[in-house]
Protein backbone atom coordinates (compact mmCIF):
# COMPACT_ATOMS: atom_id res chain seq x y z
CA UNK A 1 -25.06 -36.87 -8.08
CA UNK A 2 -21.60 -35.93 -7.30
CA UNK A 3 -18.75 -35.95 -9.97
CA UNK A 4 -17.78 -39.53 -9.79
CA UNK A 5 -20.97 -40.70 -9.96
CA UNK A 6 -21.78 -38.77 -12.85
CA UNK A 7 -18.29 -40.10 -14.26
CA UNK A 8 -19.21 -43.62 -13.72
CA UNK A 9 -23.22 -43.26 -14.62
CA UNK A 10 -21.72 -41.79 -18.20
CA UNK A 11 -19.09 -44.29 -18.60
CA UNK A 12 -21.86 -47.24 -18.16
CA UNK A 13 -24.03 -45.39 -20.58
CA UNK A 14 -21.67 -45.12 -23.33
CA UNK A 15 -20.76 -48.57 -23.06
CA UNK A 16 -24.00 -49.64 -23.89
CA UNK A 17 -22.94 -47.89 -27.30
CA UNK A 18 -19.83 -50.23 -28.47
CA UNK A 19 -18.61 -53.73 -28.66
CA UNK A 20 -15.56 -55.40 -29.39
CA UNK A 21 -14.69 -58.14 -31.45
CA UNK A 22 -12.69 -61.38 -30.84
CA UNK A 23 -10.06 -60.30 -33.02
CA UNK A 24 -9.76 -56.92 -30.66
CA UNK A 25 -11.49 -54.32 -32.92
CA UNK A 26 -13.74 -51.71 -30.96
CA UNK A 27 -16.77 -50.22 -33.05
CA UNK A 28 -19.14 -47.76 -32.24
CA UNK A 29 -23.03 -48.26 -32.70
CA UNK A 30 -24.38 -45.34 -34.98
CA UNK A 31 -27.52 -44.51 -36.35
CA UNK A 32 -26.66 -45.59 -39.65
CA UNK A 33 -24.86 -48.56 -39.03
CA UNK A 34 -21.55 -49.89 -37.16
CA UNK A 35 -18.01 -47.66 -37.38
CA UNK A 36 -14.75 -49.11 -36.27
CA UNK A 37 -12.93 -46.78 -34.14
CA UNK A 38 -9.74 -48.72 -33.34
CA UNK A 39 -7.68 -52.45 -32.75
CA UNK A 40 -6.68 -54.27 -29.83
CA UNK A 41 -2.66 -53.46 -29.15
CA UNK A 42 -1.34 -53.77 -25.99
CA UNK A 43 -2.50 -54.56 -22.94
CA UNK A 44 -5.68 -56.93 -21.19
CA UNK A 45 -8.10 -57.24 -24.61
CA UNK A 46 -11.12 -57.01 -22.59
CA UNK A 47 -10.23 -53.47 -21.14
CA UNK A 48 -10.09 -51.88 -24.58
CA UNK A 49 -13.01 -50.61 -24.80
CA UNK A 50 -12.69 -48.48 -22.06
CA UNK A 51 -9.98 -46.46 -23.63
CA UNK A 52 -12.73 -45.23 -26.44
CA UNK A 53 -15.50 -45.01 -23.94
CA UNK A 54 -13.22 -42.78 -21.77
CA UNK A 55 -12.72 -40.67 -24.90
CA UNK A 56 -16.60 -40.22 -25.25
CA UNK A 57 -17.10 -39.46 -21.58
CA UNK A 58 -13.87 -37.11 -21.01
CA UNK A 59 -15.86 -35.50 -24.14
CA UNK A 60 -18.93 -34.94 -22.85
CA UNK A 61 -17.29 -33.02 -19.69
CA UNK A 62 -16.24 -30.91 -22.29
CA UNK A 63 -19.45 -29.67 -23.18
CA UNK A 64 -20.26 -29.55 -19.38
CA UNK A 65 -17.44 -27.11 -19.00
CA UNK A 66 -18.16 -25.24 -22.07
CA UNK A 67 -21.76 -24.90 -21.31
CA UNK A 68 -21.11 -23.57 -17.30
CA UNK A 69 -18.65 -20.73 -19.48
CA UNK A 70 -21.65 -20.06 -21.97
CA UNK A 71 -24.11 -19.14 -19.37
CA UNK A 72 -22.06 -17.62 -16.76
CA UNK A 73 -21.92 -13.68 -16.47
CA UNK A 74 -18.67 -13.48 -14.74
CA UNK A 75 -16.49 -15.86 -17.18
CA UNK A 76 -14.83 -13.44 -20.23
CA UNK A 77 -15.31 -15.36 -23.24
CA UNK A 78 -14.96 -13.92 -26.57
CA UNK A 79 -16.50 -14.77 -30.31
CA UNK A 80 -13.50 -15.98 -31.18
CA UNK A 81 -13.05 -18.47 -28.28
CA UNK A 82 -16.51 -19.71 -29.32
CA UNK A 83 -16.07 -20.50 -32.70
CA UNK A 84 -12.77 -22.52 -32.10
CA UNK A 85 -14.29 -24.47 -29.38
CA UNK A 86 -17.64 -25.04 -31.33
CA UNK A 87 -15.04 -26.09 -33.99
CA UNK A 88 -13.38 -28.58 -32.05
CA UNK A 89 -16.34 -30.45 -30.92
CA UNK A 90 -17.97 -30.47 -34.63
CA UNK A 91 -14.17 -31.91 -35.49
CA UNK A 92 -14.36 -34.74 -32.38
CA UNK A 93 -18.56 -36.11 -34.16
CA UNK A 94 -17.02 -35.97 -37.40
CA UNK A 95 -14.28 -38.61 -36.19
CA UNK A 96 -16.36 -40.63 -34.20
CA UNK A 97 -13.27 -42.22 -33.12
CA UNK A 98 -15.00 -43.38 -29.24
CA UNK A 99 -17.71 -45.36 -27.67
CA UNK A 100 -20.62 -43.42 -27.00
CA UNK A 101 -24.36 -42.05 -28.13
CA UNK A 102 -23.17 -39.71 -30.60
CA UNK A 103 -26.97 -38.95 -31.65
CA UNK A 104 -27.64 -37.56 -28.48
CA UNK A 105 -24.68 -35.46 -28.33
CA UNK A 106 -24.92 -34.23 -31.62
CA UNK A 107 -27.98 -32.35 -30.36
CA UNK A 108 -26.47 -31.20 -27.15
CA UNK A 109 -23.42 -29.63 -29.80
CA UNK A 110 -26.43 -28.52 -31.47
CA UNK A 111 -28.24 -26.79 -28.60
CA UNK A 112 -24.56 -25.45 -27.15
CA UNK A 113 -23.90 -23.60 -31.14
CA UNK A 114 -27.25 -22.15 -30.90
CA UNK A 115 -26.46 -20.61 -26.90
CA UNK A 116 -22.63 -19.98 -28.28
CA UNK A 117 -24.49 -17.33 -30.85
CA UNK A 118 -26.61 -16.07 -27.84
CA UNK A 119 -23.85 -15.40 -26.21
CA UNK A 120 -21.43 -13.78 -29.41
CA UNK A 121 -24.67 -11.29 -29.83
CA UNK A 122 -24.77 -10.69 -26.01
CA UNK A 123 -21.21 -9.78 -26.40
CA UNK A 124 -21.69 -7.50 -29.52
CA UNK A 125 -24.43 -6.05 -27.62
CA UNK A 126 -22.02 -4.98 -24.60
CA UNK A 127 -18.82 -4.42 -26.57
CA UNK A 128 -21.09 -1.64 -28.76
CA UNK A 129 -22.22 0.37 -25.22
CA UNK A 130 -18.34 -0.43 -23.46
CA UNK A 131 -17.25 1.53 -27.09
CA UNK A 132 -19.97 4.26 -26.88
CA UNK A 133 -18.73 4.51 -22.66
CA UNK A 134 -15.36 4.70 -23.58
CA UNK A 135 -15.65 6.94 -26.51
CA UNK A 136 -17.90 9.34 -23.90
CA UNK A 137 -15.03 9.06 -21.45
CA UNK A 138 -12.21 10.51 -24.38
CA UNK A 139 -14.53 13.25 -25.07
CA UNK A 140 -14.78 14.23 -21.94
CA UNK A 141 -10.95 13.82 -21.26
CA UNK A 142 -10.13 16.53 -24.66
CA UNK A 143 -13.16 19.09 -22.94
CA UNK A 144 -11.47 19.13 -19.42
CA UNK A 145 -8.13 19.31 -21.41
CA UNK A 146 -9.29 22.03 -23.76
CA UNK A 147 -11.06 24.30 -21.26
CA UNK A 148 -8.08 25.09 -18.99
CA UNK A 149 -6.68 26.57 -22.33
CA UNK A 150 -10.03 27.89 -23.51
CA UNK A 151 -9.59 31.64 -22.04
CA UNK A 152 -7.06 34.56 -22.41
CA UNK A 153 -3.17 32.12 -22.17
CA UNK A 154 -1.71 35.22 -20.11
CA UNK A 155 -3.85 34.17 -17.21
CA UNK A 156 -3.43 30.72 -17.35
CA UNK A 157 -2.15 28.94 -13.79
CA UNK A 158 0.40 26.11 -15.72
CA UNK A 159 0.95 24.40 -12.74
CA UNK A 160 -2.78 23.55 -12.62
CA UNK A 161 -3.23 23.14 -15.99
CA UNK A 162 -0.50 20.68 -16.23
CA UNK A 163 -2.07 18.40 -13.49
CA UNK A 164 -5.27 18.57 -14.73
CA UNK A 165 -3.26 17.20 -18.47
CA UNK A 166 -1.49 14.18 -16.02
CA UNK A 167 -4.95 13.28 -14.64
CA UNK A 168 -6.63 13.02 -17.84
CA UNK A 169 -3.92 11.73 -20.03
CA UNK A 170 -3.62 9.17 -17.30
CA UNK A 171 -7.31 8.13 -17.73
CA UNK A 172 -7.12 8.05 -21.35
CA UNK A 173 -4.07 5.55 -21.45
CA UNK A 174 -6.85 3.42 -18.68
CA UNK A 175 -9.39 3.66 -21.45
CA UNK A 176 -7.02 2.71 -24.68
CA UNK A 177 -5.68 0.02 -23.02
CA UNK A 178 -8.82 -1.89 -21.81
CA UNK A 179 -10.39 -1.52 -25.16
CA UNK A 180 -9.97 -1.15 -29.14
CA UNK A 181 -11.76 1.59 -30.48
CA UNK A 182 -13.06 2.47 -33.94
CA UNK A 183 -9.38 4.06 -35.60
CA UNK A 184 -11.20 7.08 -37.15
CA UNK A 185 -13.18 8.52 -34.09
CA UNK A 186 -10.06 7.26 -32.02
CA UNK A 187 -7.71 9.42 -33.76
CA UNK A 188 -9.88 12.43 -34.09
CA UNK A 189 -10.21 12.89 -30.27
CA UNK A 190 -6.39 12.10 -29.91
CA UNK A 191 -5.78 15.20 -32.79
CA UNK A 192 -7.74 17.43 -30.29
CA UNK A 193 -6.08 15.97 -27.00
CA UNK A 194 -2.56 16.46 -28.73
CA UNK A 195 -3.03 19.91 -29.71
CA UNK A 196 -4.47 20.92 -26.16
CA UNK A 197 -1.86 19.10 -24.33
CA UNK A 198 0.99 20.66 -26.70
CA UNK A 199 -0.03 24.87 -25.60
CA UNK A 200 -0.18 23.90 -22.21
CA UNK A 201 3.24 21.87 -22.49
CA UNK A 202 4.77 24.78 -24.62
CA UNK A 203 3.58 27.59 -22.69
CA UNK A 204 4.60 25.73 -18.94
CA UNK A 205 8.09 25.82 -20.53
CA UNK A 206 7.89 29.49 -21.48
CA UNK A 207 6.28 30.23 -18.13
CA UNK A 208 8.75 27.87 -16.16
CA UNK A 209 11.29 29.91 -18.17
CA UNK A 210 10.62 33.82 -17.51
CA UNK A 211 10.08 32.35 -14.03
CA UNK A 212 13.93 31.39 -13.84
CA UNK A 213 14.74 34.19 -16.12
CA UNK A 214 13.10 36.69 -13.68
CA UNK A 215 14.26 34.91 -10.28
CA UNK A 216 17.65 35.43 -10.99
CA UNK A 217 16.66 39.16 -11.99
CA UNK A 218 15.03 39.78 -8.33
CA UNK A 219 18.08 38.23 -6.67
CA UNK A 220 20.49 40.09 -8.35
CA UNK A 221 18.88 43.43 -7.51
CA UNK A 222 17.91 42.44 -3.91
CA UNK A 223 21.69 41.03 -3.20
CA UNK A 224 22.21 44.85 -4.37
CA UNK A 225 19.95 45.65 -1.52
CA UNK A 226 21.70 43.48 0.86
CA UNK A 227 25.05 44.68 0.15
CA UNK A 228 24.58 48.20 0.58
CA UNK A 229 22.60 47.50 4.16
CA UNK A 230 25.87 45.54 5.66
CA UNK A 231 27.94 48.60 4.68
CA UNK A 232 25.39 51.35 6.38
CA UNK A 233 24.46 49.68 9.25
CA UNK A 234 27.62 50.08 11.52
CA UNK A 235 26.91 54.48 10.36
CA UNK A 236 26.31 56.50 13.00
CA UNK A 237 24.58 59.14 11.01
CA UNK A 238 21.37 58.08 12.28
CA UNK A 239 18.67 60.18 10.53
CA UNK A 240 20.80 59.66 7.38
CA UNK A 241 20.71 55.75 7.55
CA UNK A 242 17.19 55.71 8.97
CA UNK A 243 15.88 56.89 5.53
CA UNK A 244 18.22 55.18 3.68
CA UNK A 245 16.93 52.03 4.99
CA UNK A 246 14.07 53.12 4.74
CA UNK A 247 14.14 53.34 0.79
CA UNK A 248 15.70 50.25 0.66
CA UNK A 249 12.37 48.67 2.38
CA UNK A 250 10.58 50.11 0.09
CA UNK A 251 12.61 49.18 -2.99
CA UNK A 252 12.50 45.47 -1.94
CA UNK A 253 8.83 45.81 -2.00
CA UNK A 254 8.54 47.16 -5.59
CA UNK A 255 11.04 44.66 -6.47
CA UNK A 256 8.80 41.91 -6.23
CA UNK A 257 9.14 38.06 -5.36
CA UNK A 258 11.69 35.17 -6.93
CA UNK A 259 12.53 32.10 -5.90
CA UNK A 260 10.82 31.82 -2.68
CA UNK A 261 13.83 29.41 -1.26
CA UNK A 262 16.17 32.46 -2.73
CA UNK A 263 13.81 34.76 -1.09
CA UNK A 264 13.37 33.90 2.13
CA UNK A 265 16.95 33.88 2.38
CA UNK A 266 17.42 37.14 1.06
CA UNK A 267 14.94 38.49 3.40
CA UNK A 268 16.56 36.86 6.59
CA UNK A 269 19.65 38.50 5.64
CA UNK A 270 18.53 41.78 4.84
CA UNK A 271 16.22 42.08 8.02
CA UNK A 272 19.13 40.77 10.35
CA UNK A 273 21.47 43.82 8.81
CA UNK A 274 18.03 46.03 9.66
CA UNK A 275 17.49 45.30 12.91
CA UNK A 276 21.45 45.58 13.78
CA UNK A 277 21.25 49.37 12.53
CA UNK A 278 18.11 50.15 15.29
CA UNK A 279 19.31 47.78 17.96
CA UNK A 280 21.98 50.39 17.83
CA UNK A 281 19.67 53.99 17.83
CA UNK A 282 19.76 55.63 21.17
CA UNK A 283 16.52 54.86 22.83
CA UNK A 284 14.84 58.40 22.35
CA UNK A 285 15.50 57.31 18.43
CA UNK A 286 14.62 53.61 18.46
CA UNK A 287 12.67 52.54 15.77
CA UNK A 288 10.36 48.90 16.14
CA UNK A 289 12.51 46.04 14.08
CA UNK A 290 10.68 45.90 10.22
CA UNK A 291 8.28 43.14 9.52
CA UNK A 292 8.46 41.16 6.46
CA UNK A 293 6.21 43.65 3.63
CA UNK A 294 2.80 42.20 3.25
CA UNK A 295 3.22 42.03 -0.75
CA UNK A 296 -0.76 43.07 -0.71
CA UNK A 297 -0.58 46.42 1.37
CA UNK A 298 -0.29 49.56 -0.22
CA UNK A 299 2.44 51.74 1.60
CA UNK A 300 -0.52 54.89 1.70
CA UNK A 301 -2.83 52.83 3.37
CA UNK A 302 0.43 52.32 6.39
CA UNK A 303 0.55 55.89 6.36
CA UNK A 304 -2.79 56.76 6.74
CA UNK A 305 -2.71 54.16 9.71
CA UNK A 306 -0.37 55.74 11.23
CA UNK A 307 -1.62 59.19 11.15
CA UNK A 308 -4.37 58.07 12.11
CA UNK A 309 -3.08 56.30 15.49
CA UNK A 310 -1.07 60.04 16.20
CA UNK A 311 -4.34 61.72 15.87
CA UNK A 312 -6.68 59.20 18.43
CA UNK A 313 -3.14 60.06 20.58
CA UNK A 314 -3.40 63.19 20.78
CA UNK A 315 -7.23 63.05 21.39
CA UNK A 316 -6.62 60.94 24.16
CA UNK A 317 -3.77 63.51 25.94
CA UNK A 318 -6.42 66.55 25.55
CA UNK A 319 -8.84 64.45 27.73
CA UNK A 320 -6.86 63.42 30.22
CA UNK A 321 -6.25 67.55 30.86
């Protein structure tokens, strides 16, 4: 039976329910007796009936609506919700103002207030694990928070520990929003994720700061460096400036990085004064153009390289004798 068959099947059922008067009052037929649920006005007399039987039957689709929500898994539909509609319809048999078998659906309001219950303890049911889930989920948002600080500060890589702070803080907003939690156990975990995310937001700062403060420190002293290889690399005291630039190699190394934009700039311009001075030594004195230090190699390790490719050399000239 399709919807306007249903429509029309209900509509001649409730009719069977009411009668109208030559005078143009409609009543309804109760259980207890006859109720008059309005008068004649306007319109053809005979037709005004329908108006209350349409009442009953628009009613009853109601309840077919409400019903489809009750038992559906995929339709939101909160204790609150329930109760107001449950209040309506107990409101709309307590009128009686329509044409229709009001025993019958007195039971099917009945039936519906017993599966609206069902379906409030269903949601209690779910709403307790969603709060136990999402109480979990905080927990676990303070720990991963909390263990990036958990060890000696000094160590600490801020950059990481401040993305691993976004990530979580972002999933904690997710989880407060969706949801309202039990205050106390709420604010607890948000004590702990305050306090974690305050050291690593304090100590970022301080880090971001001796960064800056120490950047500007190694640029100072290797613009030092810089200047004083643009004024020795026109000399033509060769050993002399050899070993001067030497020292200054070896003083940018102890120096240390900065700003790595800073830095490689630095560098450029320090290596382009460098390999001006020994594009300049007379071939028997021509020294290979520097490489960028390798921050990780220790200058005695070079030498010992180097002594030992002289030695293999030599080892190879005595053969060839």
């Amino acid at each position: 039976m399709n919807v306007k068959e249903l429509d029309e099947a209900r509509f001649k059922e409730a009719s069977k329910f009411g009668r109208i008067d030559q005078e143009g009052r409609v009543f309804v037929q109760l259980g207890t007796g006859e109720k008059n649920v309005g008068q004649y006005s306007t319109g053809e007399i005979d037709k005004t009936m329908d108006l209350y039987i349409r009442r009953f039957v628009d009613f009853e689709e109601k309840l077919d609506i409400f019903e489809q929500r009750l038992k559906s898994d995929t339709v939101s539909l909160t204790a609150p919700a329930i109760d107001i509609a449950m209040n309506n319809f107990k409101s709309f048999l307590q009128m009686k103002n329509a044409v229709g078998d009001f025993s019958k659906i007195e039971k099917r309001v009945e039936e519906l207030a017993k599966l609206g219950e069902e379906r409030k303890e269903q949601n209690r049911i779910q709403r307790k694990a969603q709060i136990e889930e999402a109480l979990k989920t905080l927990n676990t948002c303070v720990t991963n928070v909390e263990s990036v600080i958990s060890g000696d500060l000094e160590r600490v890589n801020w950059k990481h520990a401040s993305d691993v702070l976004d990530q979580n803080f972002d999933k904690w907003k997710e989880v407060r929003g969706n949801l309202r939690l039990p205050e106390k156990q709420a604010d607890e975990l948000w004590t702990r994720f305050k306090v974690a995310r305050d050291v690593i937001i304090n100590n970022r700062r301080e880090f971001q700061r001796k960064f800056r403060d120490n950047a500007k420190r190694v640029k100072s002293r290797k613009q030092v460096i810089i200047d004083e290889a643009n004024k020795i690399k026109e000399s033509e005291n060769f050993d002399v400036t050899k070993k001067t630039f030497q020292r200054l190699l070896k003083t940018w190394k102890e120096i240390g990085r900065g700003g790595r934009k800073d830095d490689d700039k630095q560098w450029a311009q320090f290596k382009a004064a460098q390999d001006y001075f020994y594009s300049r030594l007379p071939k028997k004195e021509f020294t290979p153009k520097a490489e960028r230090p390798k921050w990780d190699n220790d200058l005695s390790e070079m030498k010992a390289d180097i002594t030992g490719l002289d030695a293999l050399a030599a080892l190879k000239e005595k053969l060839s004798k």
